[in-house]
N, C-alpha and C. Protein backbone atom coordinates (compact mmCIF):
# COMPACT_ATOMS: atom_id res chain seq x y z
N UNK A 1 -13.90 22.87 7.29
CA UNK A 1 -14.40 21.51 7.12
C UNK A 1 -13.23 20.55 7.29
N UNK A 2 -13.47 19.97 8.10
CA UNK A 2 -12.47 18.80 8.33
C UNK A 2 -12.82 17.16 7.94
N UNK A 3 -11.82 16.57 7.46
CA UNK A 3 -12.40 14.96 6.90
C UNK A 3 -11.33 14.35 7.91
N UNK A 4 -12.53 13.38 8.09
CA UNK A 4 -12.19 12.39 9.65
C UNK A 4 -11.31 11.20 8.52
N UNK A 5 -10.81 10.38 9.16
CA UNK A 5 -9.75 9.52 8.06
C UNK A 5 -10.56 8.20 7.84
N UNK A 6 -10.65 8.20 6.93
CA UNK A 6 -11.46 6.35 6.02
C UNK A 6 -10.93 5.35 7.28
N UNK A 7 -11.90 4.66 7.71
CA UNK A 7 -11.42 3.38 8.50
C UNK A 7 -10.76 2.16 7.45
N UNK A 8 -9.63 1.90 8.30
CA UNK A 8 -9.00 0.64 7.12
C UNK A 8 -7.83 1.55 5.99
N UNK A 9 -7.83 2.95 5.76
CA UNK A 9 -6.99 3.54 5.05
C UNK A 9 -5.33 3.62 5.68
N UNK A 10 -4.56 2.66 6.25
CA UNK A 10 -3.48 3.00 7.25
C UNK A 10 -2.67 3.86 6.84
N UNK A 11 -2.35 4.83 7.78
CA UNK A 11 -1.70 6.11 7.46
C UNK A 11 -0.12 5.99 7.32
N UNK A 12 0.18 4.59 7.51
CA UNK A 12 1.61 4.87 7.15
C UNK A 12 1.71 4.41 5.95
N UNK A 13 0.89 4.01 5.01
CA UNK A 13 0.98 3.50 3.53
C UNK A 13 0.06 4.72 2.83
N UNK A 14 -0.58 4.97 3.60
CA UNK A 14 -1.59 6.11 2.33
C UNK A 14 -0.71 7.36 2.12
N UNK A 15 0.56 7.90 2.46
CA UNK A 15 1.05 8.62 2.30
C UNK A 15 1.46 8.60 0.60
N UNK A 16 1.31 9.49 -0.22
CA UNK A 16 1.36 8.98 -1.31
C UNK A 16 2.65 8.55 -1.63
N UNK A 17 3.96 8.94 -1.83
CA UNK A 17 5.47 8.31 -1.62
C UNK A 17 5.33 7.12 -1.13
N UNK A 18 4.91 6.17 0.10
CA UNK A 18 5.09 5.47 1.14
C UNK A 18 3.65 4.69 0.08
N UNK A 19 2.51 4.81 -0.19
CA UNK A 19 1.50 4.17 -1.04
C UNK A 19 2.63 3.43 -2.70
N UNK A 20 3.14 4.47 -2.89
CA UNK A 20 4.12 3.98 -4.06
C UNK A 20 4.90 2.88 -3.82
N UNK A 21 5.72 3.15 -2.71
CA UNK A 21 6.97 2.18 -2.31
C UNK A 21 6.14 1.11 -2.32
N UNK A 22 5.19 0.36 -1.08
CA UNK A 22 4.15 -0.49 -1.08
C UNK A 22 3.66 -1.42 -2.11
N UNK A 23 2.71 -0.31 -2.85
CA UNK A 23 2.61 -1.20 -4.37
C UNK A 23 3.61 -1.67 -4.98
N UNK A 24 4.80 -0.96 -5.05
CA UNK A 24 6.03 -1.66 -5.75
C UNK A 24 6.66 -2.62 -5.16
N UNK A 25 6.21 -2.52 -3.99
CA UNK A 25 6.97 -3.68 -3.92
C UNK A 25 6.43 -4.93 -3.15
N UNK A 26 4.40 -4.88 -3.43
CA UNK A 26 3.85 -5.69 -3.30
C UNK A 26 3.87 -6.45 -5.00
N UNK A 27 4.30 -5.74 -5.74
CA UNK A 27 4.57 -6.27 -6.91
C UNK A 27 5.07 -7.43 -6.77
N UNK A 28 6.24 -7.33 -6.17
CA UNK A 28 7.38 -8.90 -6.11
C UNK A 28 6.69 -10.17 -5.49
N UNK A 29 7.16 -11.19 -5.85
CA UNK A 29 7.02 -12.41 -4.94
C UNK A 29 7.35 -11.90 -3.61
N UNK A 30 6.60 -12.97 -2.81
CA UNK A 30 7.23 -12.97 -1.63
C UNK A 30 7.97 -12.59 -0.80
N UNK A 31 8.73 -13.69 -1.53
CA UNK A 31 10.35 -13.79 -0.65
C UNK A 31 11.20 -13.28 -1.40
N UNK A 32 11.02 -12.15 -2.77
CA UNK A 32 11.29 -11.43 -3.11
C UNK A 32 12.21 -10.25 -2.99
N UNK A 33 13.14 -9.33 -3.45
CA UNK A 33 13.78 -8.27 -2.92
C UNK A 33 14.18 -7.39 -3.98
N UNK A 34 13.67 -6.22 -3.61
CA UNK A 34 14.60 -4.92 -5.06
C UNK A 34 15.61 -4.11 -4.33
N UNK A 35 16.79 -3.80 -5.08
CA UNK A 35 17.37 -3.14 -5.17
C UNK A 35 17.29 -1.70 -4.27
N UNK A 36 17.70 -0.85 -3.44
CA UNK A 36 17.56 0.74 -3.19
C UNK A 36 17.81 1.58 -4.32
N UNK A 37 18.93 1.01 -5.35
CA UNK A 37 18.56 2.01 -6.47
C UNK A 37 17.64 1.70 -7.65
N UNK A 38 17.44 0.74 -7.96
CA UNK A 38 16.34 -0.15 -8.99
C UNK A 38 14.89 0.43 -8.01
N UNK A 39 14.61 0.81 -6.94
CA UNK A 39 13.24 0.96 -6.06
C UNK A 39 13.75 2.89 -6.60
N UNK A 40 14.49 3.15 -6.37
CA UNK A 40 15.01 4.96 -6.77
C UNK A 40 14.64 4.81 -8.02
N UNK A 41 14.60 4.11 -9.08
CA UNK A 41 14.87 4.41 -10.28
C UNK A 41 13.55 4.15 -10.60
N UNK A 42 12.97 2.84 -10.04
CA UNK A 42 11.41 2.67 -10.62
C UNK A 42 10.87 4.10 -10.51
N UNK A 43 10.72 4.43 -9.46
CA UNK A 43 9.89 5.42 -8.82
C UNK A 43 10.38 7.28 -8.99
N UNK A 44 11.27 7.20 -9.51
CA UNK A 44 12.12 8.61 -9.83
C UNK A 44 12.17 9.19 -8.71
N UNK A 45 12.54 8.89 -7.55
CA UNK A 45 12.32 9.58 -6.13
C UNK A 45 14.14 9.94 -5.90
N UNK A 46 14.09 10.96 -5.18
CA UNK A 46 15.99 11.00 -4.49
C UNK A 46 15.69 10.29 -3.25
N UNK A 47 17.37 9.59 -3.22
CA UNK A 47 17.70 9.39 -2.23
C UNK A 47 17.14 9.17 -0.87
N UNK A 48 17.36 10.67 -0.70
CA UNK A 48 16.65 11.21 0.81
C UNK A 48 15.54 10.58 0.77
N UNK A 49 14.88 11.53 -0.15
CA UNK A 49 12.96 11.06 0.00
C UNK A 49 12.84 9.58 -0.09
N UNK A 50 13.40 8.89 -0.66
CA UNK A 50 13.11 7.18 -0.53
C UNK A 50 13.54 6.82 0.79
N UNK A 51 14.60 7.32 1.47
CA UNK A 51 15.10 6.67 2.54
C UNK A 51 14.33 7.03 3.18
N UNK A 52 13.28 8.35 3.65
CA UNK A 52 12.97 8.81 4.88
C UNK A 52 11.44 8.04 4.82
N UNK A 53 10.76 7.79 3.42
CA UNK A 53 9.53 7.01 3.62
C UNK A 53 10.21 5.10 4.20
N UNK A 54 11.23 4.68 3.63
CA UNK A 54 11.55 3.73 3.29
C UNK A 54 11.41 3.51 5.14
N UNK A 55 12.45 4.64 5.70
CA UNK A 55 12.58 4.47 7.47
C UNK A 55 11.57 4.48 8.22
N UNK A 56 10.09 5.09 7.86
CA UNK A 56 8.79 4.96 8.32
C UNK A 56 8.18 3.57 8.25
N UNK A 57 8.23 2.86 6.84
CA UNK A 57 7.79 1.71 6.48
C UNK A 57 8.57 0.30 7.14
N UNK A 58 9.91 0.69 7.52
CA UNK A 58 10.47 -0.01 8.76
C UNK A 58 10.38 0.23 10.17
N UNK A 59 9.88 0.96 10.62
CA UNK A 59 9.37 1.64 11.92
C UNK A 59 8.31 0.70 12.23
N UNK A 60 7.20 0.61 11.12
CA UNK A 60 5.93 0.35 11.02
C UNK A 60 6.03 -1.49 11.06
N UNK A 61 7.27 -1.72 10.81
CA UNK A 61 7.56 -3.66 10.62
C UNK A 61 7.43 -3.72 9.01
N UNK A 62 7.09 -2.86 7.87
CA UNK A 62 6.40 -2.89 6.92
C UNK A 62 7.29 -3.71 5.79
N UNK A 63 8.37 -2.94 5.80
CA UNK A 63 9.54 -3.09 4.99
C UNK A 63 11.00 -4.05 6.03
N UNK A 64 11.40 -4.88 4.97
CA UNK A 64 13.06 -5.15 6.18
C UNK A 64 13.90 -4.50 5.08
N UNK A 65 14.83 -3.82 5.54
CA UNK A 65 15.88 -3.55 4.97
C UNK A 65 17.59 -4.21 4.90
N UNK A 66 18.28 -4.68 4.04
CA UNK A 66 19.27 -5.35 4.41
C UNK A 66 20.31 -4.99 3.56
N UNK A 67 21.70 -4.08 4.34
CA UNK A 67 22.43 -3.93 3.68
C UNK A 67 24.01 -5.07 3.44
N UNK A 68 24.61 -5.39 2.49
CA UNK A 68 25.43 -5.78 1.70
C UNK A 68 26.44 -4.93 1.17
N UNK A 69 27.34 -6.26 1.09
CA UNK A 69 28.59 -5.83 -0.07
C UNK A 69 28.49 -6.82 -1.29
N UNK A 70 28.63 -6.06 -2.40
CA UNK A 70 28.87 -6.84 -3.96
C UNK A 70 30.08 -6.39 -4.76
N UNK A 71 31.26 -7.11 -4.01
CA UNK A 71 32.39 -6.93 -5.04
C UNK A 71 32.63 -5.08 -4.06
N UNK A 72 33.16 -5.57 -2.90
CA UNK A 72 33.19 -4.50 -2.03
C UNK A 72 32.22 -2.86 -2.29
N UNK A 73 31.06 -3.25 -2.95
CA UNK A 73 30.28 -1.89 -3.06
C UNK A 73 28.98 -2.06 -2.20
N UNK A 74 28.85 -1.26 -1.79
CA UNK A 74 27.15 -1.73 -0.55
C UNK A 74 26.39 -2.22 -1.38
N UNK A 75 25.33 -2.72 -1.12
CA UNK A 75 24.40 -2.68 -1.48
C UNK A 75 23.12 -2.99 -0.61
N UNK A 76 21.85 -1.91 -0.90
CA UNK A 76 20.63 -2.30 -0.01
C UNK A 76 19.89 -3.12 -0.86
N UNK A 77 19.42 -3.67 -0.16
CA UNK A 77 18.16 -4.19 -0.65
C UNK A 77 16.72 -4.35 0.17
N UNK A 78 15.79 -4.06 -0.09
CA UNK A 78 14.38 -3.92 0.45
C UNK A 78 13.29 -4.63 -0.09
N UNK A 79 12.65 -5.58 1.22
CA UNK A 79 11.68 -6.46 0.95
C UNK A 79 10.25 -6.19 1.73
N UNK A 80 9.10 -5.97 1.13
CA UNK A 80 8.11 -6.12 1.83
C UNK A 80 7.71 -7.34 2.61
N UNK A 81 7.63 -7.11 4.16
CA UNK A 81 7.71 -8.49 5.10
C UNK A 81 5.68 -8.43 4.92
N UNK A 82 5.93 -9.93 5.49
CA UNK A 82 4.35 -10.43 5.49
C UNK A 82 3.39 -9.38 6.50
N UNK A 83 4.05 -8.75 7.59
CA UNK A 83 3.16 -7.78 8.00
C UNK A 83 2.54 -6.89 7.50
N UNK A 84 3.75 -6.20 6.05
CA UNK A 84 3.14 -5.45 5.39
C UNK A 84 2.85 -5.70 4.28
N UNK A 85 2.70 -6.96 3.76
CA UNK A 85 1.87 -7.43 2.67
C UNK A 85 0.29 -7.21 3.03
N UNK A 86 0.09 -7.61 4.66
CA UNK A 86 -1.02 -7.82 4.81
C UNK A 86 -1.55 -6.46 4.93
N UNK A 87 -1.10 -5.67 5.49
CA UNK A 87 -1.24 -4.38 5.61
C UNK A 87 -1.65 -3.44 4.42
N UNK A 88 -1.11 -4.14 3.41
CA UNK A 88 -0.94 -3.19 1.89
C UNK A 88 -3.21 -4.15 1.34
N UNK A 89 -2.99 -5.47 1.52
CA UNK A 89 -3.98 -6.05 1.32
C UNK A 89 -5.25 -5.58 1.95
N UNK A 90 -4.86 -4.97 3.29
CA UNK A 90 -6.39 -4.47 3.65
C UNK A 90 -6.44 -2.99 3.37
N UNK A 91 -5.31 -2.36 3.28
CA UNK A 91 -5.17 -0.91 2.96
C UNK A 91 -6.11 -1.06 1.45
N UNK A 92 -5.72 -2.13 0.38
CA UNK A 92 -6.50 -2.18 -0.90
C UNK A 92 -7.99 -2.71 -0.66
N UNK A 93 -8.09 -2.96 -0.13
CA UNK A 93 -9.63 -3.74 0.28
C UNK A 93 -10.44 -2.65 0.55
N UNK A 94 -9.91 -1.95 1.84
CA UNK A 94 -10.78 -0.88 2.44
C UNK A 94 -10.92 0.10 1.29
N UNK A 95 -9.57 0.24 0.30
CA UNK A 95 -9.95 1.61 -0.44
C UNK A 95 -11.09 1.15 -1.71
N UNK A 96 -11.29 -0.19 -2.06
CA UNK A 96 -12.49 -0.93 -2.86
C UNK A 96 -13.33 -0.43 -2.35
N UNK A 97 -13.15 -0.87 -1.50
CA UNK A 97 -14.96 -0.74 -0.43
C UNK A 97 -15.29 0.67 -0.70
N UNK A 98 -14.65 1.95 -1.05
CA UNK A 98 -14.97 3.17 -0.90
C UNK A 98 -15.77 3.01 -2.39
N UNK A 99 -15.42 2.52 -2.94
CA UNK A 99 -16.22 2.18 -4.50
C UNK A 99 -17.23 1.60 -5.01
N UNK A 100 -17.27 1.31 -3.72
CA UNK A 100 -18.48 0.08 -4.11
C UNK A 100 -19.87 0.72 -3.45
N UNK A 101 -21.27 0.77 -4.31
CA UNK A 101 -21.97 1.00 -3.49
C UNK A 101 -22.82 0.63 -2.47
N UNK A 102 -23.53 0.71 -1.58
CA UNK A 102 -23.75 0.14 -0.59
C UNK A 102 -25.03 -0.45 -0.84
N UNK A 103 -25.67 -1.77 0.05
CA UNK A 103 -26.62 -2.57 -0.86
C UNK A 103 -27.67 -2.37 0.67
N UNK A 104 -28.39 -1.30 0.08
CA UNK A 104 -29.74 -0.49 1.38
C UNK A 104 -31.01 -1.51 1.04
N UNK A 105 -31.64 -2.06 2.03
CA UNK A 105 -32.79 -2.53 1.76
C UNK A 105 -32.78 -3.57 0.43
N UNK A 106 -31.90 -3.99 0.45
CA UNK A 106 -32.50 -4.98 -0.85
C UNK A 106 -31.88 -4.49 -2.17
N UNK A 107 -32.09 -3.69 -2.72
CA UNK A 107 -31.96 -2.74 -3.80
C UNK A 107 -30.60 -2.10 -4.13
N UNK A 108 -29.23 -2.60 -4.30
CA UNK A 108 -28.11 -1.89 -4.34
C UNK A 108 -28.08 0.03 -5.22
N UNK A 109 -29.37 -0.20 -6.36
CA UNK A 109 -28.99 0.77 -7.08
C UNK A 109 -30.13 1.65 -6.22
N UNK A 110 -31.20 1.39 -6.13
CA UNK A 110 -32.60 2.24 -5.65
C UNK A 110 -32.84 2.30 -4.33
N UNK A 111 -32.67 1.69 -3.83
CA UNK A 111 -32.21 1.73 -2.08
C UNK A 111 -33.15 0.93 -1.40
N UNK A 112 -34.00 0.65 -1.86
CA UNK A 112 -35.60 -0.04 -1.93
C UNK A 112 -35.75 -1.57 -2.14
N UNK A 113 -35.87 -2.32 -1.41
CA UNK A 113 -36.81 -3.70 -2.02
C UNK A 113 -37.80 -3.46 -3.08
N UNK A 114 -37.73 -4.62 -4.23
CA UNK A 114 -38.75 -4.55 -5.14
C UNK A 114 -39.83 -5.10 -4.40
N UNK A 115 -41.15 -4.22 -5.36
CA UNK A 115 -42.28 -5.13 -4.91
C UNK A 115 -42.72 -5.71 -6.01
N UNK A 116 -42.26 -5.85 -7.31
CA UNK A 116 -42.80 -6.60 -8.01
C UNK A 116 -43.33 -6.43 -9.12
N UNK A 117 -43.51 -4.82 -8.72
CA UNK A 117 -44.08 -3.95 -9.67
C UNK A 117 -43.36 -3.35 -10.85
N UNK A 118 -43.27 -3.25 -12.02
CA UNK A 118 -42.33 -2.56 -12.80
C UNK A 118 -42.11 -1.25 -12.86
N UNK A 119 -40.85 -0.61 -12.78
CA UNK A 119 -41.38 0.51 -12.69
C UNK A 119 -41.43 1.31 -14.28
């Protein structure tokens, strides 16, 4: 048995790692930015594994990444850009919609138009 993929579910955020990063950091404002280790630390992820979803979610336009010096020590920092705000917004929409039930004939719960009659 095979399951065909939810329309509207985008596969570079439904990854569950890459779904995490997203929410976290649709958390922020805007024009907003966290940390690479404060985004490691929220999320208890290593290194690697943050960087290699983090490099997908920039592939995708999702994420910008921008590295720095503070007092000669790097530092990254990572912002969700408006592409993937919007992206994260319909990714949440579509996965509502899986919840919601569908409104057949009139009748959301019975599937049926009333006629009037009680039942």
């Amino acid at each position: 048995m095979t399951t065909e993929p939810v329309p509207g579910l985008d596969p570079v955020i439904h990854a569950q790692a890459r779904l995490r990063v997203t929410a976290t950091l649709a958390a922020l404002a805007p024009d907003d930015q966290i940390t690479f280790r404060r985004l490691r630390e929220l999320l208890d992820m290593t290194a690697g594994n943050l960087s290699t979803h983090l490099r997908k979610l920039e592939d995708a336009g999702y994420v910008q990444i921008a590295k720095a010096f503070s007092r000669r020590t790097p530092v990254t920092r990572i912002a969700l850009t408006a592409p993937g705000r919007a992206a994260f917004e319909r990714y949440t929409t579509s996965l509502q919609s899986l919840f919601t039930p569908p409104h057949i004939h009139g009748d959301p719960v019975r599937g049926s138009a009333r006629s009037g009659a009680t039942p």
